[in-house]
Protein backbone atom coordinates (compact mmCIF):
# COMPACT_ATOMS: atom_id res chain seq x y z
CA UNK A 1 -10.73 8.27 27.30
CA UNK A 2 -8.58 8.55 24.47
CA UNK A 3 -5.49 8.20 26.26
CA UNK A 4 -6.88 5.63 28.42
CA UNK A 5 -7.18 3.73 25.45
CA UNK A 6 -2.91 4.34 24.22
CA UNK A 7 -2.32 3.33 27.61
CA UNK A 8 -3.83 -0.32 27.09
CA UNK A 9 -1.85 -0.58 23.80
CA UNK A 10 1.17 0.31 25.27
CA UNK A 11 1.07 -2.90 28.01
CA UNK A 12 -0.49 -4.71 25.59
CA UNK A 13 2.52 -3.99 22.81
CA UNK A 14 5.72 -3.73 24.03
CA UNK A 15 6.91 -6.79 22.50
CA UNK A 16 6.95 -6.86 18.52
CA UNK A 17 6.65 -10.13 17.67
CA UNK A 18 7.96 -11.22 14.22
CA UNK A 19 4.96 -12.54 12.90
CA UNK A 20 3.49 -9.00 13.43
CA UNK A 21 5.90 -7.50 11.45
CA UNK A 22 6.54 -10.17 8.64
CA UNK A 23 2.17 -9.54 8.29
CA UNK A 24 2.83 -5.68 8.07
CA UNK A 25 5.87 -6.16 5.80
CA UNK A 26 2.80 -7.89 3.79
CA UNK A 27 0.77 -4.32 3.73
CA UNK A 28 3.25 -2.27 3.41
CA UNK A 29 4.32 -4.11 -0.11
CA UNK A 30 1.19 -3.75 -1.43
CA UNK A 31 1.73 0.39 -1.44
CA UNK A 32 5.84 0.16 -1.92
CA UNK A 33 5.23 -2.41 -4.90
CA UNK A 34 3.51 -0.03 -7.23
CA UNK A 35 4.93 2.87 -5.50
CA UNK A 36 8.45 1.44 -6.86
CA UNK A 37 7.09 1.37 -10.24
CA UNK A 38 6.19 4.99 -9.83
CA UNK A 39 8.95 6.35 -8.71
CA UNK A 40 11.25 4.80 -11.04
CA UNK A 41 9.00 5.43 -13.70
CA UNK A 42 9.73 9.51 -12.73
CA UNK A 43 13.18 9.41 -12.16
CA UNK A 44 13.63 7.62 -15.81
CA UNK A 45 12.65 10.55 -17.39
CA UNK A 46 15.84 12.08 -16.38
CA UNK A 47 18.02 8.77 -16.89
CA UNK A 48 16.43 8.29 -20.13
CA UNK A 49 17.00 11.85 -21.42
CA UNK A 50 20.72 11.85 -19.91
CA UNK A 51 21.53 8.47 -21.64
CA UNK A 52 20.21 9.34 -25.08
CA UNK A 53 21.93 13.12 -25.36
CA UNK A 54 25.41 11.11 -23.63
CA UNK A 55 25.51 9.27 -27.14
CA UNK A 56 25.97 12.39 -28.79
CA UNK A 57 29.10 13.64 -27.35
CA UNK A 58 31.52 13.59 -24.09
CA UNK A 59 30.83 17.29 -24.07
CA UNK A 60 26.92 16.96 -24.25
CA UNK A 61 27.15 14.32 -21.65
CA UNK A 62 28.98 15.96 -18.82
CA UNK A 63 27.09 19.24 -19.39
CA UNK A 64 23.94 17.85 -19.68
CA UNK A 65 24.70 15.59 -16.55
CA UNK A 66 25.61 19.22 -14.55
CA UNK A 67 22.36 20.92 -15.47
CA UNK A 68 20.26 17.97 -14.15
CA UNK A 69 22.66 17.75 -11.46
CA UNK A 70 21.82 21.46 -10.92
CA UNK A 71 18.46 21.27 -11.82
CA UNK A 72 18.13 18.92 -8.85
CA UNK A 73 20.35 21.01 -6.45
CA UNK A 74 18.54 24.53 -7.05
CA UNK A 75 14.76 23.17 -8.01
CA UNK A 76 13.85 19.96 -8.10
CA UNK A 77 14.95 19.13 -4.38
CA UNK A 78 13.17 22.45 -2.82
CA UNK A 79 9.79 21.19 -4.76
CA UNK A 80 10.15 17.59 -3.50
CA UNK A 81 10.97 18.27 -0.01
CA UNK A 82 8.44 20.81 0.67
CA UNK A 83 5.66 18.43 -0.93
CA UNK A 84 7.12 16.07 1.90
CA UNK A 85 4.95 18.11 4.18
CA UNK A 86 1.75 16.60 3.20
CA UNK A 87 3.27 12.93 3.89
CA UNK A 88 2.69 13.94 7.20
CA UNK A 89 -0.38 16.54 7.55
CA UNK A 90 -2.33 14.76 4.59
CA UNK A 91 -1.91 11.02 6.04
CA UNK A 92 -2.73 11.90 10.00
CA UNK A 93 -5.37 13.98 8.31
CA UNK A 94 -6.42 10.63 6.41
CA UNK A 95 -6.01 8.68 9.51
CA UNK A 96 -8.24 10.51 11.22
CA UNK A 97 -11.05 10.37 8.85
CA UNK A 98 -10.80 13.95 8.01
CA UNK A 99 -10.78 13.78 4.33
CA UNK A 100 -11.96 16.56 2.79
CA UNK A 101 -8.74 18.17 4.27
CA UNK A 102 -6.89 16.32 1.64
CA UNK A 103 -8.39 18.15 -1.20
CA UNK A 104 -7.72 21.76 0.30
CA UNK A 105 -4.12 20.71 1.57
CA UNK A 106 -3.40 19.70 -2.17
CA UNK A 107 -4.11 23.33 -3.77
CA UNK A 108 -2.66 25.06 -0.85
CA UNK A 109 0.58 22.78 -1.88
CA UNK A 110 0.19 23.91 -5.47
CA UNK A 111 -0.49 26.89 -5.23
CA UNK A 112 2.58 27.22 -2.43
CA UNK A 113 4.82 25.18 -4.63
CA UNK A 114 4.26 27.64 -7.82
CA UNK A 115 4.83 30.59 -6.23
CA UNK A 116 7.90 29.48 -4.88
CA UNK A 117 9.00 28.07 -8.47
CA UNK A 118 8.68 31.69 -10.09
CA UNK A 119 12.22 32.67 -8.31
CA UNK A 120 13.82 29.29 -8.87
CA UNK A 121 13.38 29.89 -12.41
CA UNK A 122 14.99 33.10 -12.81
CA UNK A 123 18.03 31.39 -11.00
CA UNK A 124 17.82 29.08 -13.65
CA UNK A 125 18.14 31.65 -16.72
CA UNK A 126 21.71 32.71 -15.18
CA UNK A 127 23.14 29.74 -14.25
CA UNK A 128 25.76 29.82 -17.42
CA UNK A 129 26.58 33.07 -15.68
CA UNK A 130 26.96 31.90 -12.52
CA UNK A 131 28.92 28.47 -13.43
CA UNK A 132 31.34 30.55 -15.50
CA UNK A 133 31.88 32.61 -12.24
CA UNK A 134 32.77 29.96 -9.66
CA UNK A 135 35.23 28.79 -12.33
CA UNK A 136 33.72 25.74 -13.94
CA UNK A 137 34.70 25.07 -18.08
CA UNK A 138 33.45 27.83 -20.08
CA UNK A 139 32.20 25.16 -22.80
CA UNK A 140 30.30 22.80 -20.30
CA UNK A 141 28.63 26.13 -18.69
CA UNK A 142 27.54 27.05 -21.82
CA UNK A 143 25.65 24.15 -22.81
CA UNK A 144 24.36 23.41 -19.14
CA UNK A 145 23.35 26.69 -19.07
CA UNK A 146 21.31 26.54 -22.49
CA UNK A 147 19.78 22.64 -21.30
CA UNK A 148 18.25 24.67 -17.73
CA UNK A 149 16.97 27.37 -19.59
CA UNK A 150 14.92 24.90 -21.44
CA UNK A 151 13.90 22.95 -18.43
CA UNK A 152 12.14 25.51 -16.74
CA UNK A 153 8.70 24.46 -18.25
CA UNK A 154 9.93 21.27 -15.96
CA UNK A 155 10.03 23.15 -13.01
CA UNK A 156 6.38 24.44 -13.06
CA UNK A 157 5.00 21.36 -13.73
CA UNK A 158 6.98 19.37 -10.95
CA UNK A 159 5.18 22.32 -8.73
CA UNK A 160 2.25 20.52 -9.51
CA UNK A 161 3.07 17.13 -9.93
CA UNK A 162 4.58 16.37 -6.36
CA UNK A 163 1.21 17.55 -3.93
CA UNK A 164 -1.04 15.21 -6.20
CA UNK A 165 1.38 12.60 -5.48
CA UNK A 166 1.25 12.99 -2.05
CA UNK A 167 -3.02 13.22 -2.44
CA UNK A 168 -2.90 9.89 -3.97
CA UNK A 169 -0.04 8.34 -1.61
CA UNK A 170 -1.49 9.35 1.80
CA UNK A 171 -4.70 7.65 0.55
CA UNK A 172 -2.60 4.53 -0.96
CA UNK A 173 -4.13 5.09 -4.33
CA UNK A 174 -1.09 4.02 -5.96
CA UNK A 175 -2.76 2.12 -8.93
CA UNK A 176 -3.60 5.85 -10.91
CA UNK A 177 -0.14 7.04 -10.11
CA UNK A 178 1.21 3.56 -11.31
CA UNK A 179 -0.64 3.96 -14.59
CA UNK A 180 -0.27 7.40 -15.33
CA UNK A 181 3.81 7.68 -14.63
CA UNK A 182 4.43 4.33 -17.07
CA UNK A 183 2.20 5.86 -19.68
CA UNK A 184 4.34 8.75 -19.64
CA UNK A 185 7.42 6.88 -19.80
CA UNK A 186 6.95 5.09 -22.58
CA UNK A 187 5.56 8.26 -24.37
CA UNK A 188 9.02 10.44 -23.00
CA UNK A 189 11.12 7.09 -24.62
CA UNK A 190 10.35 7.67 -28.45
CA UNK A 191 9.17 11.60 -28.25
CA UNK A 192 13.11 11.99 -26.48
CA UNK A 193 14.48 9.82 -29.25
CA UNK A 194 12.95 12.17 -31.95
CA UNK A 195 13.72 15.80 -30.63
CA UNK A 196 17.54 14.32 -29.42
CA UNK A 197 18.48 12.71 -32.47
CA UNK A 198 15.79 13.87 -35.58
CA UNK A 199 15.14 17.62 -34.82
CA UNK A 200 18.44 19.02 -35.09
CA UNK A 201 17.74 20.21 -31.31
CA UNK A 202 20.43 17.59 -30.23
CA UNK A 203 20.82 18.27 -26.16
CA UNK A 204 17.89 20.47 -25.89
CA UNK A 205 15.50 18.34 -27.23
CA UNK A 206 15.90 16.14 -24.30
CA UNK A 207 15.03 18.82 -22.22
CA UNK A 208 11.95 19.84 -24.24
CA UNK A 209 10.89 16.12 -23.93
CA UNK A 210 11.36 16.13 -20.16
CA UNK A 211 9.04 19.09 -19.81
CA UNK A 212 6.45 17.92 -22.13
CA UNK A 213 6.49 14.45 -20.23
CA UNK A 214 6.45 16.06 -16.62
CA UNK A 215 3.06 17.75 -17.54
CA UNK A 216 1.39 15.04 -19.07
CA UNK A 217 2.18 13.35 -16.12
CA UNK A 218 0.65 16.18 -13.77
CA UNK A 219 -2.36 16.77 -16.18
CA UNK A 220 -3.23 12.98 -16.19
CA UNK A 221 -3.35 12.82 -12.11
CA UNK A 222 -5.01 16.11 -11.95
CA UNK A 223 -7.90 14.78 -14.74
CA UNK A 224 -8.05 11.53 -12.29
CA UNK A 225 -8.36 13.75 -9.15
CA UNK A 226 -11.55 15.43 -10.37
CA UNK A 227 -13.42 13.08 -12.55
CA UNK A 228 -12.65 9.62 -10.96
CA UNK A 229 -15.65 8.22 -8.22
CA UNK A 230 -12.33 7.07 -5.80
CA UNK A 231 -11.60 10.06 -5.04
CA UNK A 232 -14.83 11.70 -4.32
CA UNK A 233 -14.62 11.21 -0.54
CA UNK A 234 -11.37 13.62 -0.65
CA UNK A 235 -11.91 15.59 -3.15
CA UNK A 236 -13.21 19.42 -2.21
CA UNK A 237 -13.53 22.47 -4.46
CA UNK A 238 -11.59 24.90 -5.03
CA UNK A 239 -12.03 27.94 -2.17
CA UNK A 240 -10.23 30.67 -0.30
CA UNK A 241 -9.71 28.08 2.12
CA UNK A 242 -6.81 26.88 0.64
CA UNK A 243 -4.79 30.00 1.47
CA UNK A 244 -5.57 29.58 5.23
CA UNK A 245 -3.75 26.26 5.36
CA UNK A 246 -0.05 28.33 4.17
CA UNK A 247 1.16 29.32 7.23
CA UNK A 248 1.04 25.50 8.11
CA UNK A 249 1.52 24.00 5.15
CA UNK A 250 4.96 26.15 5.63
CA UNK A 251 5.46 25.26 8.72
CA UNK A 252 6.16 21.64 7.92
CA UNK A 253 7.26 21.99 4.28
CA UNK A 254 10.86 24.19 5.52
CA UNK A 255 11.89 21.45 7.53
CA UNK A 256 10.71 18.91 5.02
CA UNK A 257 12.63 20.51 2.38
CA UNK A 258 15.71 21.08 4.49
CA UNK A 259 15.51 17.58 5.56
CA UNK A 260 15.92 16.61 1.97
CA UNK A 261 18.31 19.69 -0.10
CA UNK A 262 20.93 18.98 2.69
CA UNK A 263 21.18 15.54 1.85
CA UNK A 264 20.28 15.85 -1.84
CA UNK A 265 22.77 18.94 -2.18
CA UNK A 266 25.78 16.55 -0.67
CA UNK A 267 25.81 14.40 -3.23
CA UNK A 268 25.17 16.96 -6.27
CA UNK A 269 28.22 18.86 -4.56
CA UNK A 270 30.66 16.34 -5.93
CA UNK A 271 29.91 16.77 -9.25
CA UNK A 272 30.69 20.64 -8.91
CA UNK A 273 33.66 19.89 -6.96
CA UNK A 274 34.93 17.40 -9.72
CA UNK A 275 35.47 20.07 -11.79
CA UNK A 276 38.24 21.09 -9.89
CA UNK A 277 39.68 18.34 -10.40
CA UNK A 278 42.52 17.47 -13.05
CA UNK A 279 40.30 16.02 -16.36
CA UNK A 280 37.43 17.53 -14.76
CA UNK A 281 35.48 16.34 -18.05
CA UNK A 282 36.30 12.63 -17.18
CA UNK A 283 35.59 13.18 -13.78
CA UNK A 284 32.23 14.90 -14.04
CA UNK A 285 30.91 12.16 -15.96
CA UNK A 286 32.15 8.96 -14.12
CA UNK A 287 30.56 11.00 -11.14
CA UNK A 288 27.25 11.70 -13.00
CA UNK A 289 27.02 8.31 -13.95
CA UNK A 290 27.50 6.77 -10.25
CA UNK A 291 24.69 9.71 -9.12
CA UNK A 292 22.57 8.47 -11.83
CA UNK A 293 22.69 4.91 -10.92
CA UNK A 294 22.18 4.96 -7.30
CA UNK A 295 19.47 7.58 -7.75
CA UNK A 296 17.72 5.29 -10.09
CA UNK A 297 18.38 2.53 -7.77
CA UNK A 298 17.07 4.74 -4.85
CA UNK A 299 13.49 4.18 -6.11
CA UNK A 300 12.97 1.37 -4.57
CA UNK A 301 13.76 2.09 -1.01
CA UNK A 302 12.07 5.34 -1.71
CA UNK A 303 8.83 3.60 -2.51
CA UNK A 304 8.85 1.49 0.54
CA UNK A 305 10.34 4.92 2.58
CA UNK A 306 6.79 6.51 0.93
CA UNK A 307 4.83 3.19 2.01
CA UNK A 308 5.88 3.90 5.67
CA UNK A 309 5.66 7.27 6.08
CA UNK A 310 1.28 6.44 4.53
CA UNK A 311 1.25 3.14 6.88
CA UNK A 312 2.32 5.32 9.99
CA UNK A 313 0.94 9.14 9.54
CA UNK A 314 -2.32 6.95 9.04
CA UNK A 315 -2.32 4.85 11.87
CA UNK A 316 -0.67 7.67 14.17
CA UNK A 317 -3.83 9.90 12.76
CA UNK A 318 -6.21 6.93 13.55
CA UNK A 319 -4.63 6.77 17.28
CA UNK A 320 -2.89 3.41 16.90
CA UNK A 321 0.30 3.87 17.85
CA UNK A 322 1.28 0.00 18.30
CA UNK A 323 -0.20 -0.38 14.86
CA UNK A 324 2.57 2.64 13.51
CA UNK A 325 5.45 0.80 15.62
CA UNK A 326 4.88 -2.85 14.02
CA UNK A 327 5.14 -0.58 10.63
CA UNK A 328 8.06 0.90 11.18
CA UNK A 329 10.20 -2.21 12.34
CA UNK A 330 8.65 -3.89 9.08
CA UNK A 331 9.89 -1.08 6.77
CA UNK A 332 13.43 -1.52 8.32
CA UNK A 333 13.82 -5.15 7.81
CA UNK A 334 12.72 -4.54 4.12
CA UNK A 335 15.06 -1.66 3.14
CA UNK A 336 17.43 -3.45 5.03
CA UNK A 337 17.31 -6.34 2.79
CA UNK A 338 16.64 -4.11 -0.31
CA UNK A 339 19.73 -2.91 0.10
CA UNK A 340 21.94 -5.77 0.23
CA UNK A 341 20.43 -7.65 -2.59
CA UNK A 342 20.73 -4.80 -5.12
CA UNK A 343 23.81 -4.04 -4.12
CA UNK A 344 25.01 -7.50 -4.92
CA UNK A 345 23.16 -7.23 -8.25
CA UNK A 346 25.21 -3.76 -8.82
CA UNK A 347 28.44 -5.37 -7.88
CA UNK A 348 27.35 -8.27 -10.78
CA UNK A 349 27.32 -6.00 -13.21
CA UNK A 350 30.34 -3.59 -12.47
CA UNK A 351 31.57 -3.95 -15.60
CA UNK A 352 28.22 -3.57 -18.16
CA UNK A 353 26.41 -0.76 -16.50
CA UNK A 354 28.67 2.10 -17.55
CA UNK A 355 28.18 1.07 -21.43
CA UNK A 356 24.40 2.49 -20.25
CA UNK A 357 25.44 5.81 -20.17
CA UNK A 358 28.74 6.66 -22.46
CA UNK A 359 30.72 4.68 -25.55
CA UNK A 360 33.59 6.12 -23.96
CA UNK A 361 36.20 3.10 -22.28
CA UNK A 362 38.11 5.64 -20.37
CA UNK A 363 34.62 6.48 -18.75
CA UNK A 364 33.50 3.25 -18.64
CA UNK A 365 36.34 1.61 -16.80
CA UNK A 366 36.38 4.32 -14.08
CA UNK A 367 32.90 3.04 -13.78
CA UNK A 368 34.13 -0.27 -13.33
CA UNK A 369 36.63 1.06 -10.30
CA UNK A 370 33.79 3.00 -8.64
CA UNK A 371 31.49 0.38 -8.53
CA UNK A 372 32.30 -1.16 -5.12
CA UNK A 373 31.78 2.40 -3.33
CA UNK A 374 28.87 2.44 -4.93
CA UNK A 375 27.38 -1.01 -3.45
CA UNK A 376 28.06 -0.13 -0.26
CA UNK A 377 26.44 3.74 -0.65
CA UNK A 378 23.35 1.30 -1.91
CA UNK A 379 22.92 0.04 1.22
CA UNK A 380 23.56 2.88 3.48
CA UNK A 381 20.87 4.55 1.21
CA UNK A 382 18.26 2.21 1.46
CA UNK A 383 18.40 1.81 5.66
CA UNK A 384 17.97 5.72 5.66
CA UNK A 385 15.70 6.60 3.30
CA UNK A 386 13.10 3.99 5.25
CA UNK A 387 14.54 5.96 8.48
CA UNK A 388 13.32 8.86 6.73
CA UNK A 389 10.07 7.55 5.61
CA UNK A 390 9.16 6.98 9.50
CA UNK A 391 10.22 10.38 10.21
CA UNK A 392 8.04 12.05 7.70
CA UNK A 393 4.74 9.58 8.71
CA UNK A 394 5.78 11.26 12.35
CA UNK A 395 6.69 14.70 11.77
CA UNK A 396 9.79 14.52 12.29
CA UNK A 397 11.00 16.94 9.35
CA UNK A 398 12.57 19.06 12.09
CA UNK A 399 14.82 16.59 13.26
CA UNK A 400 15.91 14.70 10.07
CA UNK A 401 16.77 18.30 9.08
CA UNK A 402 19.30 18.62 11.60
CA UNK A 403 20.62 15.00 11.23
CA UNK A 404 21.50 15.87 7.49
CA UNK A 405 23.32 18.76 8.43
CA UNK A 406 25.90 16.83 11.18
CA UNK A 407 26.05 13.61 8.86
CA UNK A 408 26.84 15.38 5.85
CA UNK A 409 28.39 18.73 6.23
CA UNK A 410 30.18 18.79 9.84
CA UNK A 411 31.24 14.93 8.89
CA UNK A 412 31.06 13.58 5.01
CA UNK A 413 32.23 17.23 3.28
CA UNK A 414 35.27 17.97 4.86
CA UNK A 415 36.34 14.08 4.73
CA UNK A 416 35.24 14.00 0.81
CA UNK A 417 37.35 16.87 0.38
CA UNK A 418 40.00 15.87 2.28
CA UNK A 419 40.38 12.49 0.56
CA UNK A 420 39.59 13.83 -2.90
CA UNK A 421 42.47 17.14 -3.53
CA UNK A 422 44.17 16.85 -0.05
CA UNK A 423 44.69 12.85 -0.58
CA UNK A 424 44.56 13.17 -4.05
CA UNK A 425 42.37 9.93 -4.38
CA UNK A 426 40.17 12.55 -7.06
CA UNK A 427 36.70 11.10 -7.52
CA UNK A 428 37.08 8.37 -5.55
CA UNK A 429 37.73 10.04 -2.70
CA UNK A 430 34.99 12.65 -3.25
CA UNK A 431 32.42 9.48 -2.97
CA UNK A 432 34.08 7.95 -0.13
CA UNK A 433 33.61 10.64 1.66
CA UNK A 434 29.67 11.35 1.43
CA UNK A 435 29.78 7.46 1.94
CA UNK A 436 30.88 7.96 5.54
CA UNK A 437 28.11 10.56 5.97
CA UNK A 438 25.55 8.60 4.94
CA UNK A 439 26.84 6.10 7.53
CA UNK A 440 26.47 8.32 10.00
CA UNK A 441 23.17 9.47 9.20
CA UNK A 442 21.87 6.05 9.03
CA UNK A 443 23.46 5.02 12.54
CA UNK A 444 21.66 8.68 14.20
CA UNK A 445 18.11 7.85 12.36
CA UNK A 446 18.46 4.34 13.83
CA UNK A 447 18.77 5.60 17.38
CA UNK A 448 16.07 8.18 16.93
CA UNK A 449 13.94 5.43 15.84
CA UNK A 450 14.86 3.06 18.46
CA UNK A 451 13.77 5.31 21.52
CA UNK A 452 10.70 6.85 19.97
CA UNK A 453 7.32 6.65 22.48
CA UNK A 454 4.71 5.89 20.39
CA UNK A 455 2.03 6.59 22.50
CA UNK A 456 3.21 9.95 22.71
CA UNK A 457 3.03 10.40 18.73
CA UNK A 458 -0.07 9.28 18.19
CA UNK A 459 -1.24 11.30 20.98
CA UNK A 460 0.10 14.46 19.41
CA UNK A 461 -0.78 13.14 16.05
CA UNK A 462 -4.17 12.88 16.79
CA UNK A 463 -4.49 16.81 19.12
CA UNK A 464 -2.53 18.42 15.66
CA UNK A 465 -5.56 16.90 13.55
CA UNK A 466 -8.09 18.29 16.39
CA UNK A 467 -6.51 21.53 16.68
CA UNK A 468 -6.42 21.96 12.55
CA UNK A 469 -10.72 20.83 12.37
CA UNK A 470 -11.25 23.32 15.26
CA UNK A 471 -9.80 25.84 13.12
CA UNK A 472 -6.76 26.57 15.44
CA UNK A 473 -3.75 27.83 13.50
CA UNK A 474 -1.26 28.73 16.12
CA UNK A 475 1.53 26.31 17.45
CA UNK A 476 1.90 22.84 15.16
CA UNK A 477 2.41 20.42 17.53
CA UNK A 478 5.63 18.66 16.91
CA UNK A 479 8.05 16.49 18.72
């Protein structure tokens, strides 16, 4: 009967007209609206902290710049990418009305996510050690090394913070997580100010504030998750049950987080191969400061990339798949058009934005030079991370996972390399060439994406949610 049904909606919606997609472009915005504000609310935590401890020195700037840098590369990505999972077990879960799942697929994320922090963090002790033995500057080690020490508190607390971000996305309860990350914000702002600049803690003040901010953050969902009346439908208590939902919480969460350390790692690579370079203090920090920007600027796509991958796990849990492909041509068109209008905003202000982040002119007028490459990485950035958001709503972890590796280690690696010491175009050439491999993982998600079946998802969509309420464990379905 069911398929009967996918059948009809498969005559009846081959054609996407654009009125169908310019009315989902409509839904979609009201999720990726707030869920920009959320996102960028996070991520400036970070910029904030990096910007204020830049102003004390170039020393404090560049190291501090590595350990988030590292931070990201060796913590921060793993967390993020395996919460990705529930983007797509959580929302077909959703979608099919199964929503006490939600609440038992959120501890067994928690709980997965903390265990798997423990390990991170002892990396984290040693990285001085381990920076001063692949040959970076002695000086900068040190103080990165001191700044992640101090940022492990960060760590646990992003262990919970990411699976009750995905309980409150896959329902599009965006309005808590709106609230709650701005509050914080503006809390991190002046308590960052004081332990930086009035403590005498200088640099490692701003990572005490970034812990302390990351767990009010995580308390103030978790306080909303159990007391507020919205979320009574999903929530469940707390039971063994939540440890029989590892093995598949695992099962999507390696590919997830694959899918997005290879990509994450690329671009962190170039500030650890900038110091190899000649000045490799100059260098690390015009680098920093172009990662920082177009991270920042990532939020938005990102929000409408989290938008999708809600809109389609829903409607691919709910059996609609014409529903999930009118979604995903409307996310495209808008992260399409995100791109090129912050881009040209970016390229506007070439010449202010580096004053942001150092006093230095030498640094900020390598800012200025880098700021074209840095437009056009905008854009490529924004069409994939929507590309990415429709692979997630699909469970397609698997896939992106392997994309990421061709794009950016068999292609934009060896030509960033290449151009940077063989070329000797130094950190320009370095960004050029992760540029070209986020080209050509934008132009392989776009194929994908053109020749999906829908149908065929939301048919396997909806047997994964059937086999998971019948209590089957073995064999995820997956494309």
């Amino acid at each position: 009967m069911e398929e009967g049904l996918l059948e009809k909606k498969e005559e009846k919606g081959r054609k996407v007209e654009w009125k169908e997609i310019i009315e989902e472009m409509k839904r979609v915005s009201w999720v990726a609206g707030p869920m920009v504000a959320v996102l960028m609310s996070q991520y400036l935590l970070q910029v904030v902290t990096l910007m204020m401890v830049g102003h004390l020195s170039p020393l404090y700037l560049s190291s501090t710049a590595l350990a988030v840098s590292l931070a990201a590369v060796t913590g921060f990505s793993f967390l993020l990418g395996m919460a990705g999972a529930l983007e797509t077990i959580s929302g077909q879960s959703y979608g099919a009305q199964q929503y006490k799942k939600l609440g038992t697929q959120t501890y067994t994320a928690i709980f997965s996510l903390t265990l798997f922090s423990i390990p991170l963090s002892v990396v984290w002790i040693y990285m001085e050690n381990i920076l001063v033995f692949i040959g970076q500057d002695p000086s900068i080690s040190h103080e990165a090394g001191k700044f992640m020490i101090y940022l492990v508190p960060t760590l646990i607390s992003y262990a919970v913070f990411q699976p009750l971000v995905r309980y409150f996305q896959s329902q599009s309860l965006v309005i808590p997580m709106l609230v709650s990350s701005c509050g914080t914000l503006c809390l991190h702002i002046p308590l960052c100010w004081a332990l930086v600049y009035k403590s005498g803690l200088n640099n490692l003040g701003g990572a005490i504030a970034m812990g302390i901010s990351n767990w009010l953050n995580a308390i103030f969902l978790a306080l909303y998750m159990v007391f507020s009346s919205s979320c009574a439908a999903t929530r469940s208590p707390i039971s063994m049950e939540m440890f029989h939902g590892v093995g598949q919480f695992f099962r999507f969460a390696i590919p997830s987080a694959a899918m997005v350390c290879l990509e994450w790692w690329s671009f962190e690579l170039l500030i650890l191969l900038s110091g190899f370079l000649p000045n490799p203090e100059l260098e690390t920090s015009v680098l920093s400061v172009c990662l920082t920007t177009i991270s920042t600027l990532f939020a938005v796509p990102y929000g409408i990339s989290a938008a999708a991958s809600t809109r389609i796990a829903n409607e691919l849990g709910a059996g609609h798949p014409q529903a999930a492909r009118i979604a995903a041509c409307g996310v495209v068109v808008m992260g399409v058009a995100n791109g090129l209008i912050v881009s040209s905003i970016l390229f506007s202000a070439r010449r202010v934005f580096g004053y942001c982040f150092s006093n230095e002119k030498e640094v900020v007028d390598y800012v200025t030079t880098m700021a074209p490459l840095v437009c056009v990485n905008v854009i490529f950035d924004s069409t994939q991370a929507v590309l990415s958001g429709v692979a997630r709503g699909c469970g397609w972890q698997h896939i992106g996972s392997y994309v990421n590796l061709v794009a950016f280690y068999l292609v934009g690696i060896p030509v960033a390399a290449a151009l940077g010491f063989w070329m000797q175009m130094r950190g320009r050439g370095l960004w050029m060439g992760v540029m070209v491999g986020a080209l050509t993982q934008t132009v392989i998600l776009s194929i994908i994406t053109s020749f999906t079946n829908w149908e065929q998802e939301a048919r396997k969509a909806r047997k994964r949610v059937a086999e998971e309420s019948s209590g089957v464990k073995n064999g995820v379905y997956v494309t």
